[in-house]
Protein backbone atom coordinates (compact mmCIF):
# COMPACT_ATOMS: atom_id res chain seq x y z
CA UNK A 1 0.00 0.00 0.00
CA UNK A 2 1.25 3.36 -0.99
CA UNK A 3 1.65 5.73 1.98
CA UNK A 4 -0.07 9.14 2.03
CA UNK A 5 1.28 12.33 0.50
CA UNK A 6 0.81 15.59 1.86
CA UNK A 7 1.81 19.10 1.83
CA UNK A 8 3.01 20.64 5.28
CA UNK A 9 0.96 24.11 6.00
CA UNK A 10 3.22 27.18 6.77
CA UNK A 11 1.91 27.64 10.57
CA UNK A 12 2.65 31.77 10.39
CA UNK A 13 0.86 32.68 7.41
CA UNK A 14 -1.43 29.31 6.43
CA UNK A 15 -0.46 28.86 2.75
CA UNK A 16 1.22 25.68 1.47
CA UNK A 17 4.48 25.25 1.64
CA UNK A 18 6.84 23.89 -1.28
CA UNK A 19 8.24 21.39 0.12
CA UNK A 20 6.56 17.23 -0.09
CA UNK A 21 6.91 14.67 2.28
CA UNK A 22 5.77 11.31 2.96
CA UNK A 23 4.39 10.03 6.18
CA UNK A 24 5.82 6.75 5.72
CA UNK A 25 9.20 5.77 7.82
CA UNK A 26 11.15 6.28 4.87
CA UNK A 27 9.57 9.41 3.75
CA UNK A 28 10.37 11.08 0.58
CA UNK A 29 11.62 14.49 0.91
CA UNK A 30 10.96 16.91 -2.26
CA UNK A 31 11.51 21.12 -2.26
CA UNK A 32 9.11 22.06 -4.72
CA UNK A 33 11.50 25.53 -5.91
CA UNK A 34 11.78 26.17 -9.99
CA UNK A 35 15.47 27.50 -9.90
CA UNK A 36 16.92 24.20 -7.96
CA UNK A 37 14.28 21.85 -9.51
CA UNK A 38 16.57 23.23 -13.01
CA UNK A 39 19.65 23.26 -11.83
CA UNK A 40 18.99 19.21 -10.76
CA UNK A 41 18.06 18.42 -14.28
CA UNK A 42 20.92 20.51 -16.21
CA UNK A 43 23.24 17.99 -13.32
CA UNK A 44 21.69 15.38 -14.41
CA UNK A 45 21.71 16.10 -18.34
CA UNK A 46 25.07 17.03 -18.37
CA UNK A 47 26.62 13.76 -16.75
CA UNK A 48 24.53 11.86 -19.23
CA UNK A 49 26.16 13.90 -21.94
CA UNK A 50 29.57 13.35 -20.68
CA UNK A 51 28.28 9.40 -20.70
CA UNK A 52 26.91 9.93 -24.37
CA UNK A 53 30.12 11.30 -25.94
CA UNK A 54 32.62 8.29 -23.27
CA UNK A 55 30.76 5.78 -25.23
CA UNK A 56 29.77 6.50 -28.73
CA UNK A 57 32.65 9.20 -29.61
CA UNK A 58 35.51 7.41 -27.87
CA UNK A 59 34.86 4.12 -26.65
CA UNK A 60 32.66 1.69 -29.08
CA UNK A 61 34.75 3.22 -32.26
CA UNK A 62 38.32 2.18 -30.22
CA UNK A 63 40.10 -0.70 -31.82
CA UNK A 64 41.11 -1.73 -28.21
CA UNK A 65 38.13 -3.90 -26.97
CA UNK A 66 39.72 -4.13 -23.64
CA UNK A 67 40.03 -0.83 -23.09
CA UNK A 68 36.85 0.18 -24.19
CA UNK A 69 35.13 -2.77 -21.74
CA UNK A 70 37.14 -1.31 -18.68
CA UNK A 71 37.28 2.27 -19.26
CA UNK A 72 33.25 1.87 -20.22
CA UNK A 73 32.46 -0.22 -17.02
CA UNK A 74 34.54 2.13 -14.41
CA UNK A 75 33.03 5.36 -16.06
CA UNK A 76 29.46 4.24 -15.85
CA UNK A 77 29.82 2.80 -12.64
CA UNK A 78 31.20 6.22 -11.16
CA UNK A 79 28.41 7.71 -12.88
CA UNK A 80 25.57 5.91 -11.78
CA UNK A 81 27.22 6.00 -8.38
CA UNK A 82 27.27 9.99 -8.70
CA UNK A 83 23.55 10.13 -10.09
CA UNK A 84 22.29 7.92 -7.17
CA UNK A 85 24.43 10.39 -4.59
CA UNK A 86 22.35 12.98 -6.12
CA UNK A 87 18.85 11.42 -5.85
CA UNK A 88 19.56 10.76 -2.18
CA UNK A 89 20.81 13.85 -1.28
CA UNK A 90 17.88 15.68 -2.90
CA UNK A 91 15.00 13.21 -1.33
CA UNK A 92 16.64 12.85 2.00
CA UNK A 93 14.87 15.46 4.73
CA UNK A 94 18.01 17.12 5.90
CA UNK A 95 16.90 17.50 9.29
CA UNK A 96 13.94 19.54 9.05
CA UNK A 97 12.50 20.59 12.83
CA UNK A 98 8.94 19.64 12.78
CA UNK A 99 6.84 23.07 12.21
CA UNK A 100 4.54 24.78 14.36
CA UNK A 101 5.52 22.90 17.68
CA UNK A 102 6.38 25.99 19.47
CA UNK A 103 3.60 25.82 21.91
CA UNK A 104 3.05 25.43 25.37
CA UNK A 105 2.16 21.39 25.24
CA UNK A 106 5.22 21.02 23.48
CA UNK A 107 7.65 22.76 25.10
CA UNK A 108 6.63 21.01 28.49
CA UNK A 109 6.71 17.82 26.85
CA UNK A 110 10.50 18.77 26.57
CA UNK A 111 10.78 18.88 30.64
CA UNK A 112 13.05 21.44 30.99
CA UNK A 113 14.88 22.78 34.33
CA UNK A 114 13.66 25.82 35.32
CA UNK A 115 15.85 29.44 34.09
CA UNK A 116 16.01 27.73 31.05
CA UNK A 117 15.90 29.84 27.49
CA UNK A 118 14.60 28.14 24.15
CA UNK A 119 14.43 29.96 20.88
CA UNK A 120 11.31 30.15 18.41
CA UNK A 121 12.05 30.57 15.06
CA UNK A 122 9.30 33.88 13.84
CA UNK A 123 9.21 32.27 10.56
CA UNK A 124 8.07 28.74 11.10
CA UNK A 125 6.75 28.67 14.28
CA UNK A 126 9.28 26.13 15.88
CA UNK A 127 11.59 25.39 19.01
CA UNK A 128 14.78 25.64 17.33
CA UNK A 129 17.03 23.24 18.63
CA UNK A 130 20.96 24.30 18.77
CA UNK A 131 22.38 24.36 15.81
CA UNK A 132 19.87 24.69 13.52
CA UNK A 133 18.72 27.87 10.97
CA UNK A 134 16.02 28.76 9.09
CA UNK A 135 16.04 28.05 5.80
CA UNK A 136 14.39 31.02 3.46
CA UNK A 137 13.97 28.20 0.13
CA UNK A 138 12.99 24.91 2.28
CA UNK A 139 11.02 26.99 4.57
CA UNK A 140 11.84 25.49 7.39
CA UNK A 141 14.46 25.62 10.34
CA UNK A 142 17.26 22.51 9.20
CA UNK A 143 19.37 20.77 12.22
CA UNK A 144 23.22 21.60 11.40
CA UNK A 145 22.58 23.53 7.72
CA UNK A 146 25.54 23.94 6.32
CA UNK A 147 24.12 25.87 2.78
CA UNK A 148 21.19 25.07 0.43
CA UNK A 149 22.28 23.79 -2.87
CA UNK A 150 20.55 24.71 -5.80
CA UNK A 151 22.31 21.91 -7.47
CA UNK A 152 20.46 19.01 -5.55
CA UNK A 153 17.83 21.16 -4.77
CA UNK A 154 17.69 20.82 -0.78
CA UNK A 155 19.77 22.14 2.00
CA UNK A 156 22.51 20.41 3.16
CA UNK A 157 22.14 19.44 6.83
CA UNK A 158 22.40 16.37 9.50
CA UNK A 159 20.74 13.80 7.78
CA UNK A 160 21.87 14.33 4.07
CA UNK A 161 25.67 15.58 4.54
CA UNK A 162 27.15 12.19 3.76
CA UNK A 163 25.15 11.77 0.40
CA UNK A 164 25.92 15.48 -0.65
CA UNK A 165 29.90 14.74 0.03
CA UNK A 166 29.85 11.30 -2.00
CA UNK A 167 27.67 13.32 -4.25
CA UNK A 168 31.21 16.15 -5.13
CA UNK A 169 33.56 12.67 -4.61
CA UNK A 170 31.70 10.66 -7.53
CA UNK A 171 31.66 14.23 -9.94
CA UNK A 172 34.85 14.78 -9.36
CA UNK A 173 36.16 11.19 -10.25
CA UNK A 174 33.36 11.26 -13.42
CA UNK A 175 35.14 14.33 -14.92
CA UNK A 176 38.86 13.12 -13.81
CA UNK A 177 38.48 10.02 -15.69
CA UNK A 178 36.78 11.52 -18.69
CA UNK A 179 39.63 14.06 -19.02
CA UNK A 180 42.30 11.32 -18.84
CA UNK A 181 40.28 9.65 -21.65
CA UNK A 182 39.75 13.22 -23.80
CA UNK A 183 43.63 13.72 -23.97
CA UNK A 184 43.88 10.12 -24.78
CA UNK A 185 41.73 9.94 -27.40
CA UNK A 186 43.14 13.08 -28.54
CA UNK A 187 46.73 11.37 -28.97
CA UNK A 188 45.04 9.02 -30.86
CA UNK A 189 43.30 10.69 -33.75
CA UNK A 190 46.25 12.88 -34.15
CA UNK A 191 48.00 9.75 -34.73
CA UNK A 192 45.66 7.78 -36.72
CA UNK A 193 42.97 9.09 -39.53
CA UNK A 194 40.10 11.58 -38.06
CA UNK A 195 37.44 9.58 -39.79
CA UNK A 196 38.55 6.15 -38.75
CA UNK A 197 38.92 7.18 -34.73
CA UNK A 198 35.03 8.49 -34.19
CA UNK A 199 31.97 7.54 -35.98
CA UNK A 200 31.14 11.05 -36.21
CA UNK A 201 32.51 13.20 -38.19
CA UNK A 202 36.23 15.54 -37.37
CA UNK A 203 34.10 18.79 -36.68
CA UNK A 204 31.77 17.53 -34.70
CA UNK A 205 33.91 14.60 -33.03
CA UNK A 206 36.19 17.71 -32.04
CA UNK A 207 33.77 19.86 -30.75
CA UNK A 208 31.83 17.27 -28.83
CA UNK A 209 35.35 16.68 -27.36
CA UNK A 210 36.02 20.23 -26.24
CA UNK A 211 32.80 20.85 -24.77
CA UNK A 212 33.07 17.24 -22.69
CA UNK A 213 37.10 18.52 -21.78
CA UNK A 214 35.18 21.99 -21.16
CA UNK A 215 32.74 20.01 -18.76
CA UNK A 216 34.93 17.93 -17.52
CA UNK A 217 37.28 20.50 -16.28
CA UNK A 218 35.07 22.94 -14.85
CA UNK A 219 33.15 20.44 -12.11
CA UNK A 220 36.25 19.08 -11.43
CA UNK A 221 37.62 22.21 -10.19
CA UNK A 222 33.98 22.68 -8.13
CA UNK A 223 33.60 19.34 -6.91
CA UNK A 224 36.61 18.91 -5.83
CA UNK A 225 36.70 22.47 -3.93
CA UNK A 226 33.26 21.61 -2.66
CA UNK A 227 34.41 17.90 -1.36
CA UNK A 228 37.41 19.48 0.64
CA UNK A 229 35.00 22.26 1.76
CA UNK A 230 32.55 19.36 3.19
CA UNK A 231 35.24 16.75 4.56
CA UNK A 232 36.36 19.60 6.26
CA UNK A 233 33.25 21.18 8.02
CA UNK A 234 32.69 17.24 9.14
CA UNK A 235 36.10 17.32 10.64
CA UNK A 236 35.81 20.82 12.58
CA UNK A 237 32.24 19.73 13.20
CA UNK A 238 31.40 23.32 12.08
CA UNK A 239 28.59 24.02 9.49
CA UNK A 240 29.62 27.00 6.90
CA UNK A 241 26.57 28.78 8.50
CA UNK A 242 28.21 28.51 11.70
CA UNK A 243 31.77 29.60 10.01
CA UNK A 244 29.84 33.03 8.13
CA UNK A 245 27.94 33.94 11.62
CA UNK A 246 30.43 33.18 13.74
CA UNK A 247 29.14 30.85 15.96
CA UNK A 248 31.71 28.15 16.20
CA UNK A 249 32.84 27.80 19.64
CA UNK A 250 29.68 27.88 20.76
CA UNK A 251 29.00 24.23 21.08
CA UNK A 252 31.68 21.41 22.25
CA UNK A 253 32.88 19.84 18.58
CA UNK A 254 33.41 16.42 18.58
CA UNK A 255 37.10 15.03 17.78
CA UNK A 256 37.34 14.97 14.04
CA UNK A 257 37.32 11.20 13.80
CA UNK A 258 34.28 10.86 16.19
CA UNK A 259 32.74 13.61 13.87
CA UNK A 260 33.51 11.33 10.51
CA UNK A 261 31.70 8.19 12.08
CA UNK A 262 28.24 10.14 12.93
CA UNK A 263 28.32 12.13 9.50
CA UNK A 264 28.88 8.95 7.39
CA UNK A 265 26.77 6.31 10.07
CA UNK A 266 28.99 4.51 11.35
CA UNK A 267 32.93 2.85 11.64
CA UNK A 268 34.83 2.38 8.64
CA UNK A 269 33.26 0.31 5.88
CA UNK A 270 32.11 0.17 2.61
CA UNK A 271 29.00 1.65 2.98
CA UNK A 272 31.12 5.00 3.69
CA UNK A 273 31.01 5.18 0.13
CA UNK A 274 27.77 4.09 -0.59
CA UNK A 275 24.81 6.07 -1.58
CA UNK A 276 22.93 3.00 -0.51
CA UNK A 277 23.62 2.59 2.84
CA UNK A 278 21.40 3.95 5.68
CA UNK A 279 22.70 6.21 8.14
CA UNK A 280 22.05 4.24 11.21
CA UNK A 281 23.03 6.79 13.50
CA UNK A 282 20.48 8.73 12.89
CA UNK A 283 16.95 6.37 12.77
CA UNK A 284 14.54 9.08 13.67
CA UNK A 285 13.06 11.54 11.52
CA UNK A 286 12.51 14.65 13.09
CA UNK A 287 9.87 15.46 10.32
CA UNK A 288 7.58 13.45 11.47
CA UNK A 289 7.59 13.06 15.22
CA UNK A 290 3.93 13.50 16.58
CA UNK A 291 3.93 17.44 18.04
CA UNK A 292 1.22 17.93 20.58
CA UNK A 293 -1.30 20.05 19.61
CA UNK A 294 -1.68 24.27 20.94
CA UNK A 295 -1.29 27.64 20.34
CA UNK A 296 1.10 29.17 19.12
CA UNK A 297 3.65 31.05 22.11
CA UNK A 298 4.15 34.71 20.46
CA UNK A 299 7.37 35.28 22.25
CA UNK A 300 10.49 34.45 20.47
CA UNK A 301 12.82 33.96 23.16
CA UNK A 302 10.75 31.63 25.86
CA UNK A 303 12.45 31.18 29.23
CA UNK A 304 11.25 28.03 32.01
CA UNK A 305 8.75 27.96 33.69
CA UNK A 306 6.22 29.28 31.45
CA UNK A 307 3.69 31.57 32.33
């Protein structure tokens, strides 16, 4: 049976919200925004191109069946590892505090000491836990944002930081490999006749080239920036949100290796660099615990006891 779909109601201002869920245990996380919806499907349509012009411009023409089997294999694998990243980054809630729960049932639910201060977010009407910031695109305050990508269309926070990194790893490897095979395959023609090294022909064999090299060497200069950015954050166990508003400090950071095993679920294994593998670290969804029902506290900085 397919679980229900629904659209969470913005608590402040009662219009729908663009982002979809899924009430189901392994809920399905979408933002519904037009500029990162496109920017997910150019990703997507360019690392099918690059896959287009691997195998019908340079590999299935090569004399060398063995090194079109292995060099086709490893690229495709790399891609659909990258492509998968993607998805799970983009449909994973990145830790999305549940909206609306900033009332007085809820906060007593939380049994808090007396003297006491928690913080309610004005714009979504929730008890915003440390480390977490409102998000003006998902609409909605994210545990440990470190930016929203307009590239996987969702923040990345607590829950989706691991896919996002494997996500800049897989890109980066994609366009490495593809540039060692450009400059390859560029030997080769020069060597050998134009016509007889592509099935296309020399114009557009060579421009289908540059634009892949073009490609090719512009995400690897961003993924791999972006991958050092993110291993690094983990590390620190400082968001870039934290890093621009100078909050770091603020919290005790875990030991960098400590810091590794939560963001990527677990000790060393495989499923590190798996887009597969659950985080199981982190079971609960925070979008979808039950939030007892009230009105709405209008103060945004709440101290224990309540009046």
């Amino acid at each position: 049976m397919k679980s229900p779909v629904h659209r969470c109601r913005d608590v402040e201002h009662g219009r729908a919200q663009d982002v979809i869920t899924s009430s189901a245990a392994s809920a399905m996380w979408f933002i519904r925004d037009a500029c990162g919806i496109v920017c997910a499907l150019i990703t997507w349509l360019l690392v099918l191109y690059a896959d287009f012009v691997v195998l019908f411009v340079m590999l299935l023409p090569s004399k060398n069946l063995t090194y079109s089997i292995v060099n086709g294999t490893l690229f495709n694998i790399l891609a659909f590892l990258a492509l998968a990243s993607h998805l799970r980054a983009m449909c994973t809630d990145p830790g999305a505090v549940p909206k609306g729960n900033a009332t007085k049932e809820y906060i007593e639910s939380l049994q808090l000491k007396p003297g006491q201060v928690v913080y309610k977010c004005p714009k979504c009407c929730s008890i915003k836990p440390d480390r977490a910031h409102h998000c003006s695109v998902c609409k909605r305050c994210i545990r440990k944002m470190d930016h929203h990508c307009p590239w996987v269309n969702n923040c990345v926070g607590e829950n989706n930081q691991k896919y996002f990194v494997l996500f800049t790893m897989y890109i980066a490897l994609v366009s490495l490999h593809s540039l060692v095979m450009v400059v390859f395959h560029f030997l080769y023609c020069f060597e050998d006749d134009w016509t007889k090294c592509s099935s296309f022909s020399p114009p557009a064999t060579v421009i289908l080239l540059i634009l892949l090299c073009f490609e090719g060497l512009l995400f690897l200069i961003f993924t791999s920036v972006m991958f050092g950015t993110q291993v690094h954050s983990i590390c620190t166990d400082e968001t870039g949100i934290e890093r621009l508003k100078g909050e770091t400090g603020r919290w005790g950071n875990l030991p960098y290796w400590e810091a590794m095993q939560a963001a990527f679920g677990g000790p060393p294994s495989l499923a590190w660099c798996s887009p597969f593998a659950q985080l199981s670290c982190k079971k609960s969804l925070s979008g979808h615990v039950p939030v007892p029902q009230g009105t709405i506290i209008e103060e945004d900085v709440i101290e224990i006891p309540l009046n």
